[in-house]
N, C-alpha and C. Protein backbone atom coordinates (compact mmCIF):
# COMPACT_ATOMS: atom_id res chain seq x y z
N UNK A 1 229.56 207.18 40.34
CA UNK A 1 228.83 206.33 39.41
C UNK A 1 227.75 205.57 40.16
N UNK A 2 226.79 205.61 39.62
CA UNK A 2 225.11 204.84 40.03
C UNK A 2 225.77 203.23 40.07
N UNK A 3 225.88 202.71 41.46
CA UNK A 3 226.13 201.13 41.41
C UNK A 3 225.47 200.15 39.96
N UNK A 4 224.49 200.57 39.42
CA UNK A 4 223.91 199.84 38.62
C UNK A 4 223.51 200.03 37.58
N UNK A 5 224.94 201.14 36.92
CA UNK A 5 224.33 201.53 35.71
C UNK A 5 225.63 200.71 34.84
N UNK A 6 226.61 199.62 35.18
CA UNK A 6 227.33 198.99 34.14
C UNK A 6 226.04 197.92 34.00
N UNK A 7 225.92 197.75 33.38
CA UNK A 7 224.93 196.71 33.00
C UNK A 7 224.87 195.90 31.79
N UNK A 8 226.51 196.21 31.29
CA UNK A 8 226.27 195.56 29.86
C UNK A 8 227.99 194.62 30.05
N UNK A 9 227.70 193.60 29.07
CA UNK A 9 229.42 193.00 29.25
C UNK A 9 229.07 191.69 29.85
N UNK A 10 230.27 190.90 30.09
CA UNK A 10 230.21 189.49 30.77
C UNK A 10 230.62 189.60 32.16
N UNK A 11 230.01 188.27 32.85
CA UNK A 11 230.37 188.23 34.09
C UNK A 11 230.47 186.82 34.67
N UNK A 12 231.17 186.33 35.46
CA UNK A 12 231.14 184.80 35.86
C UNK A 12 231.10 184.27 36.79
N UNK A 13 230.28 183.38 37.46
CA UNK A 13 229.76 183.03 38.63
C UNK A 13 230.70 181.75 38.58
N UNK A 14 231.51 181.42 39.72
CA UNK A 14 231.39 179.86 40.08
C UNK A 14 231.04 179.08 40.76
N UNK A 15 230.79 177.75 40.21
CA UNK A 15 229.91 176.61 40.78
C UNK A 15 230.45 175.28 40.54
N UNK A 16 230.44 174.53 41.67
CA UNK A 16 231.12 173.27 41.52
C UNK A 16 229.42 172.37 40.65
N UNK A 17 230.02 171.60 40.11
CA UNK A 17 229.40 171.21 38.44
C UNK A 17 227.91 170.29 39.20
N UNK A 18 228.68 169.20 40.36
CA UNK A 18 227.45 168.73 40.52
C UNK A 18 226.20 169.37 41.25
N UNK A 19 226.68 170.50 41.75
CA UNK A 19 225.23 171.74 42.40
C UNK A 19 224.86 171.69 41.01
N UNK A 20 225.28 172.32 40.17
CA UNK A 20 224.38 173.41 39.06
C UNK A 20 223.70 172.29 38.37
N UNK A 21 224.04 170.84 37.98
CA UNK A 21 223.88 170.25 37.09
C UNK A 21 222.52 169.48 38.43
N UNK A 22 222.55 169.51 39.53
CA UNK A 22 221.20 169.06 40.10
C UNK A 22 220.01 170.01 40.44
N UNK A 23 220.25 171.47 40.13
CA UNK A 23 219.14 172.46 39.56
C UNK A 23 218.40 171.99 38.67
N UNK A 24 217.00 172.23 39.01
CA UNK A 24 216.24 172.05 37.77
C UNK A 24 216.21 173.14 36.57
N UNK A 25 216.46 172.40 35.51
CA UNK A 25 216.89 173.42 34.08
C UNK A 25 215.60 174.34 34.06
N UNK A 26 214.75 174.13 34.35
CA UNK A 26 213.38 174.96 33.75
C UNK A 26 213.01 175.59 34.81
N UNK A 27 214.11 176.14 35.73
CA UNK A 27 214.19 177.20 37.13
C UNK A 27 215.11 178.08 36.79
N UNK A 28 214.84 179.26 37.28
CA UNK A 28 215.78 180.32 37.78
C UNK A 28 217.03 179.66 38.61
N UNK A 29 218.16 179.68 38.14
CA UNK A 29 219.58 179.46 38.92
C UNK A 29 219.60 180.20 40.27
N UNK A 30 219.49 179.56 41.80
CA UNK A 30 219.73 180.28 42.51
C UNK A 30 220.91 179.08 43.29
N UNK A 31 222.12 180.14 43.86
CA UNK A 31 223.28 179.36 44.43
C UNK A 31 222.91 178.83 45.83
N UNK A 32 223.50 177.72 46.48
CA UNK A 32 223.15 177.28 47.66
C UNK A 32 223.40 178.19 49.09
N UNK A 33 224.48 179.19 48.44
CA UNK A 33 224.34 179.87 49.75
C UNK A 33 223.20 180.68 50.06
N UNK A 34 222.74 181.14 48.78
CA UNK A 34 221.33 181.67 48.48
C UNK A 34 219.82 180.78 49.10
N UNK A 35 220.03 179.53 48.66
CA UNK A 35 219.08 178.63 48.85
C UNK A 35 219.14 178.52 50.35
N UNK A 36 220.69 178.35 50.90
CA UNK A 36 219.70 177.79 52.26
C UNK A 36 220.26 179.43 53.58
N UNK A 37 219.34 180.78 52.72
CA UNK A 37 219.37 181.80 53.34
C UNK A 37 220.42 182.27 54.06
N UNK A 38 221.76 182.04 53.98
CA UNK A 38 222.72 183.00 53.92
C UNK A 38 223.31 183.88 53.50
N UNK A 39 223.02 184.43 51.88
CA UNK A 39 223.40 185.52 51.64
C UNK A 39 222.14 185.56 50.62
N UNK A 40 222.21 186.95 50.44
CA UNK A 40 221.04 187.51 49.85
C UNK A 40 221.28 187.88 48.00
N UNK A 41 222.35 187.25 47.41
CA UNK A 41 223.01 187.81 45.90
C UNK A 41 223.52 186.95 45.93
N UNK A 42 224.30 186.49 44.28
CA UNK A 42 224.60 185.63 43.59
C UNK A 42 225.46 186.66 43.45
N UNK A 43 226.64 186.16 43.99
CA UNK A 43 228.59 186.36 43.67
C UNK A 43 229.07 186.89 42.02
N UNK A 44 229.63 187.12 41.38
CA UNK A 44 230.04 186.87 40.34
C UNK A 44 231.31 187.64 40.54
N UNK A 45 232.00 187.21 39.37
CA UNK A 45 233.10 187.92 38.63
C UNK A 45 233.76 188.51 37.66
N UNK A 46 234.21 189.77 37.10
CA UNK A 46 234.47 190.03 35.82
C UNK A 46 236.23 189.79 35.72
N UNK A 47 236.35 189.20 34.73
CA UNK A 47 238.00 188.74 34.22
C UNK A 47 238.23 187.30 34.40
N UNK A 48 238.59 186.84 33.94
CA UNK A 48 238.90 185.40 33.82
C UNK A 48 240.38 185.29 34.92
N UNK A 49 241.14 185.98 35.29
CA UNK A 49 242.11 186.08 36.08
C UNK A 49 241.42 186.68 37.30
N UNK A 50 240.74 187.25 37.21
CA UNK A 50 240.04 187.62 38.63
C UNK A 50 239.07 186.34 39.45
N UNK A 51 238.58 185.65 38.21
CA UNK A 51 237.51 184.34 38.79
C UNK A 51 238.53 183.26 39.45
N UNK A 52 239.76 183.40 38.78
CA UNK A 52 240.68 181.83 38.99
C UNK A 52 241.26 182.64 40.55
N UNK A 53 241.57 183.94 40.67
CA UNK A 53 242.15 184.47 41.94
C UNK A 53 240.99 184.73 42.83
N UNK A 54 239.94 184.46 42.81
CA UNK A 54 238.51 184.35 43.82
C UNK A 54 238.83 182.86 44.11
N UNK A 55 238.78 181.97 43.20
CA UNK A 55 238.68 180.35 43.44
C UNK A 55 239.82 179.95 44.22
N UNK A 56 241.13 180.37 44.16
CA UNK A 56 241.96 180.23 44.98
C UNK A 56 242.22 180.79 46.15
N UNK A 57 241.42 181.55 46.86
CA UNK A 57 241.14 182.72 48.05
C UNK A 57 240.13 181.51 48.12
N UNK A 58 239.22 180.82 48.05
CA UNK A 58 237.60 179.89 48.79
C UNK A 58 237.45 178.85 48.19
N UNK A 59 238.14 178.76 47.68
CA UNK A 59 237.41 176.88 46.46
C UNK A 59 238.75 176.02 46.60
N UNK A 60 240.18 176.45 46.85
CA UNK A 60 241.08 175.19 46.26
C UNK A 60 240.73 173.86 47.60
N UNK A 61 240.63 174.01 48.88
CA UNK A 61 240.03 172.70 49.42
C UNK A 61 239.38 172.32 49.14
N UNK A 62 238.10 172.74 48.29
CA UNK A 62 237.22 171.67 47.89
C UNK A 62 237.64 171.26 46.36
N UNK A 63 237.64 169.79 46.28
CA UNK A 63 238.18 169.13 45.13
C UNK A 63 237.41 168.64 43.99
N UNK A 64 235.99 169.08 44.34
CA UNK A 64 234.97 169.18 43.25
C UNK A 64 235.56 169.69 41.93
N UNK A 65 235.21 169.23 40.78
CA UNK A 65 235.09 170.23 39.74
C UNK A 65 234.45 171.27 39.68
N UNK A 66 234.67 172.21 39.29
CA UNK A 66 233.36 173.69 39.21
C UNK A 66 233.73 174.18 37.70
N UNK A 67 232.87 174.77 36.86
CA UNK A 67 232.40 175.48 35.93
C UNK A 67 231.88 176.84 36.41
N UNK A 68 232.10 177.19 35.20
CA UNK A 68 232.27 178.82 35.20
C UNK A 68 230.89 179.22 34.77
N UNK A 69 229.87 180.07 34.77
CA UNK A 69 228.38 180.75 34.04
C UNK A 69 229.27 182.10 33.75
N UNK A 70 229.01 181.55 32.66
CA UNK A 70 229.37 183.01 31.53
C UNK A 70 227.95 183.43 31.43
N UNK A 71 227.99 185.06 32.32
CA UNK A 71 226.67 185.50 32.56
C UNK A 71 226.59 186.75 31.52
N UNK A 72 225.73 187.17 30.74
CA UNK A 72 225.40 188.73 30.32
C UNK A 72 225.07 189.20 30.79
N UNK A 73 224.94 190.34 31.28
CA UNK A 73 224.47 191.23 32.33
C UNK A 73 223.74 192.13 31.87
N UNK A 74 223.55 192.11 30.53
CA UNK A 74 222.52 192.94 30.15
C UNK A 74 221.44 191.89 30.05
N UNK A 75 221.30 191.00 30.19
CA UNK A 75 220.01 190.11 29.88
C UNK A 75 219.69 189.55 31.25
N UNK A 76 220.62 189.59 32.23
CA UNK A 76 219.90 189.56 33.83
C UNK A 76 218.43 190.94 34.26
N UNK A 77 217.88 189.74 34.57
CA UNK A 77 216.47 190.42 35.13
C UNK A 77 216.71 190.46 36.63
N UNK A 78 217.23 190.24 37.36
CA UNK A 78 217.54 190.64 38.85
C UNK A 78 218.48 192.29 39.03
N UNK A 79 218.32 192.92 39.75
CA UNK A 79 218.94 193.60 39.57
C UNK A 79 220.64 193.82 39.96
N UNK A 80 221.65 194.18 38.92
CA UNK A 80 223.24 193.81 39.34
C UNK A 80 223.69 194.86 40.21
N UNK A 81 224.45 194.81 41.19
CA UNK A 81 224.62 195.87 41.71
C UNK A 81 226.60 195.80 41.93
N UNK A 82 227.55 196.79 41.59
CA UNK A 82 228.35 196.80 42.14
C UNK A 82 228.82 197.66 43.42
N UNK A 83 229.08 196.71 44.29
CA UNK A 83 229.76 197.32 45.74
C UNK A 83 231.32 197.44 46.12
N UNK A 84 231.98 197.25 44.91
CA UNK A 84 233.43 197.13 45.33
C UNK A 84 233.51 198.58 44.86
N UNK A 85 234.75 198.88 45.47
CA UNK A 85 235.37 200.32 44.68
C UNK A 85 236.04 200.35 43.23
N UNK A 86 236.95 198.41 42.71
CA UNK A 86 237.04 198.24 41.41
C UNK A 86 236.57 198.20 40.66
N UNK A 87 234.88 198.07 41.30
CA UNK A 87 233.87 197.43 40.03
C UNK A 87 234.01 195.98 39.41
N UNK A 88 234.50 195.07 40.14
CA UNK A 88 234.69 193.92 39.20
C UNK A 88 234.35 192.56 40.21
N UNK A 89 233.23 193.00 40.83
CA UNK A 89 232.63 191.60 41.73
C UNK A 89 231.25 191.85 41.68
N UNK A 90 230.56 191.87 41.10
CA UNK A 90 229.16 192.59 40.95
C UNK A 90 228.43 191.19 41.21
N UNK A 91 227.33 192.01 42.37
CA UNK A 91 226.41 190.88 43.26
C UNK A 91 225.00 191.01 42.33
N UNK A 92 224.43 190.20 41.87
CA UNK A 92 223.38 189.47 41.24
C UNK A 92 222.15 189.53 42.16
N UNK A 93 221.14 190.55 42.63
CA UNK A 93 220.38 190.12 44.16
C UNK A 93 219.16 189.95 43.38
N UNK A 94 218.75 188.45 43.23
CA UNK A 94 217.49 187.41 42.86
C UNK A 94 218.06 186.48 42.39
N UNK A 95 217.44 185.78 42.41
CA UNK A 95 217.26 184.83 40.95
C UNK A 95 218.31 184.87 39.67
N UNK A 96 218.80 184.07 38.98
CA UNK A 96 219.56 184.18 38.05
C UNK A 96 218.78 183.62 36.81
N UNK A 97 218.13 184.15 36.28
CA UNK A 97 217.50 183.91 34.86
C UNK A 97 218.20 183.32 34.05
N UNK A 98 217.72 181.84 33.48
CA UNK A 98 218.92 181.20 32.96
C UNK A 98 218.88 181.58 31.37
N UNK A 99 218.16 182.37 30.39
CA UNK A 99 218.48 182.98 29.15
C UNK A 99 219.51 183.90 29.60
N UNK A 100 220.16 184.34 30.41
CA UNK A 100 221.52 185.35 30.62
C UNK A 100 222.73 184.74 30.99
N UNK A 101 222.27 182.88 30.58
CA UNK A 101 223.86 182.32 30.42
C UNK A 101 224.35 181.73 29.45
N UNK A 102 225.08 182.74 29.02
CA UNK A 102 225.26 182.39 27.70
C UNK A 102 225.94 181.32 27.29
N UNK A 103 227.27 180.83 28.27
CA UNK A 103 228.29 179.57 28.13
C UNK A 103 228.34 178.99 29.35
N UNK A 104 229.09 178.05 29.34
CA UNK A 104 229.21 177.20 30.68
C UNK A 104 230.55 176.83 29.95
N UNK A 105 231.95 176.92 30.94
CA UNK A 105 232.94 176.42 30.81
C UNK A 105 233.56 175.66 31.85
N UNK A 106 233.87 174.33 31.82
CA UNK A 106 234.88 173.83 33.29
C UNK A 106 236.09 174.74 33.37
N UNK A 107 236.12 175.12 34.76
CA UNK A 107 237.33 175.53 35.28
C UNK A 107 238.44 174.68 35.54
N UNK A 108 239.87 175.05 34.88
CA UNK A 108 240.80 174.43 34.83
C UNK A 108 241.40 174.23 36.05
N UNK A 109 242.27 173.38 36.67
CA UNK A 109 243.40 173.33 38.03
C UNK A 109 244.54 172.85 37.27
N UNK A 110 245.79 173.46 38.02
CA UNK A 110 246.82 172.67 38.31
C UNK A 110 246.77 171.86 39.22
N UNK A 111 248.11 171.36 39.09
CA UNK A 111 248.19 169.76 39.59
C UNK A 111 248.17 169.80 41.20
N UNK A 112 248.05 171.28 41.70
CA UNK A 112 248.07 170.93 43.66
C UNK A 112 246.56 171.19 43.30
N UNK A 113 245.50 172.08 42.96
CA UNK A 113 244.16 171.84 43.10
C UNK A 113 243.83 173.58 42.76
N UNK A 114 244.62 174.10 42.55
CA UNK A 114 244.48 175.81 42.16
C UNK A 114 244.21 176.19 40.78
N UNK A 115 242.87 176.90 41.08
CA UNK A 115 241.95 177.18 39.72
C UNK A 115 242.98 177.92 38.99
N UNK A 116 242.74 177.96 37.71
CA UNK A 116 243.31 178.69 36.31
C UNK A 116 242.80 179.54 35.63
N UNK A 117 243.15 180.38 35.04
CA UNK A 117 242.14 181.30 33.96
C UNK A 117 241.65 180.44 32.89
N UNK A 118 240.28 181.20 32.58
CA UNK A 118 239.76 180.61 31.82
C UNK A 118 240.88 180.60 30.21
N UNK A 119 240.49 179.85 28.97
CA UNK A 119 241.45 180.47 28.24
C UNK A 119 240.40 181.51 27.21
């Protein structure tokens, strides 16, 4: 399969709330690891049990809140590419066009600090 021919469906990036919410709204979403030139794509995730088991593998020490970008992937103008063999981590390489987010949800924790599925 052509890495970049799923192109339709949801996908979800996470972000602790006070990054995204100090982006300027009338910009292209780009993540800080992006911004200060360490990786070249914007992360995402497909499954709501797959995003909360990413956040607990890299996010439960940090005690920020983070929200979820419920992304469409058919309305991303960067191009998506998947590199896993599951297909279900698909890297975003540009810019994140913010008409391709469709929701914004806070991500839930339990009470030690470990993300939850969305519901």
């Amino acid at each position: 399969m052509n890495p970049e021919t799923k192109q339709t469906g949801l996908t979800f990036h996470m972000v602790p709330v006070e990054y995204y919410e100090a982006q300027p709204a009338d910009e292209a979403y780009i993540p800080e690891p992006m911004r200060a030139g360490r990786e070249n794509f914007i992360h995402t995730t497909e499954g709501a049990q797959n995003m909360a088991d990413t956040g607990n593998r890299y996010y439960t020490a940090d005690p920020r809140p983070f929200i979820a970008l419920v992304i469409d992937k058919g309305r991303v103008t960067s191009p998506v590419i998947y590199e896993d063999p599951k297909q279900i981590f698909p890297h975003i390489y540009g810019p994140l066009n913010r008409d391709a987010i469709v929701e914004i949800k806070p991500i839930p924790r339990d009470p030690d600090g470990r993300f939850l599925p969305l519901e």
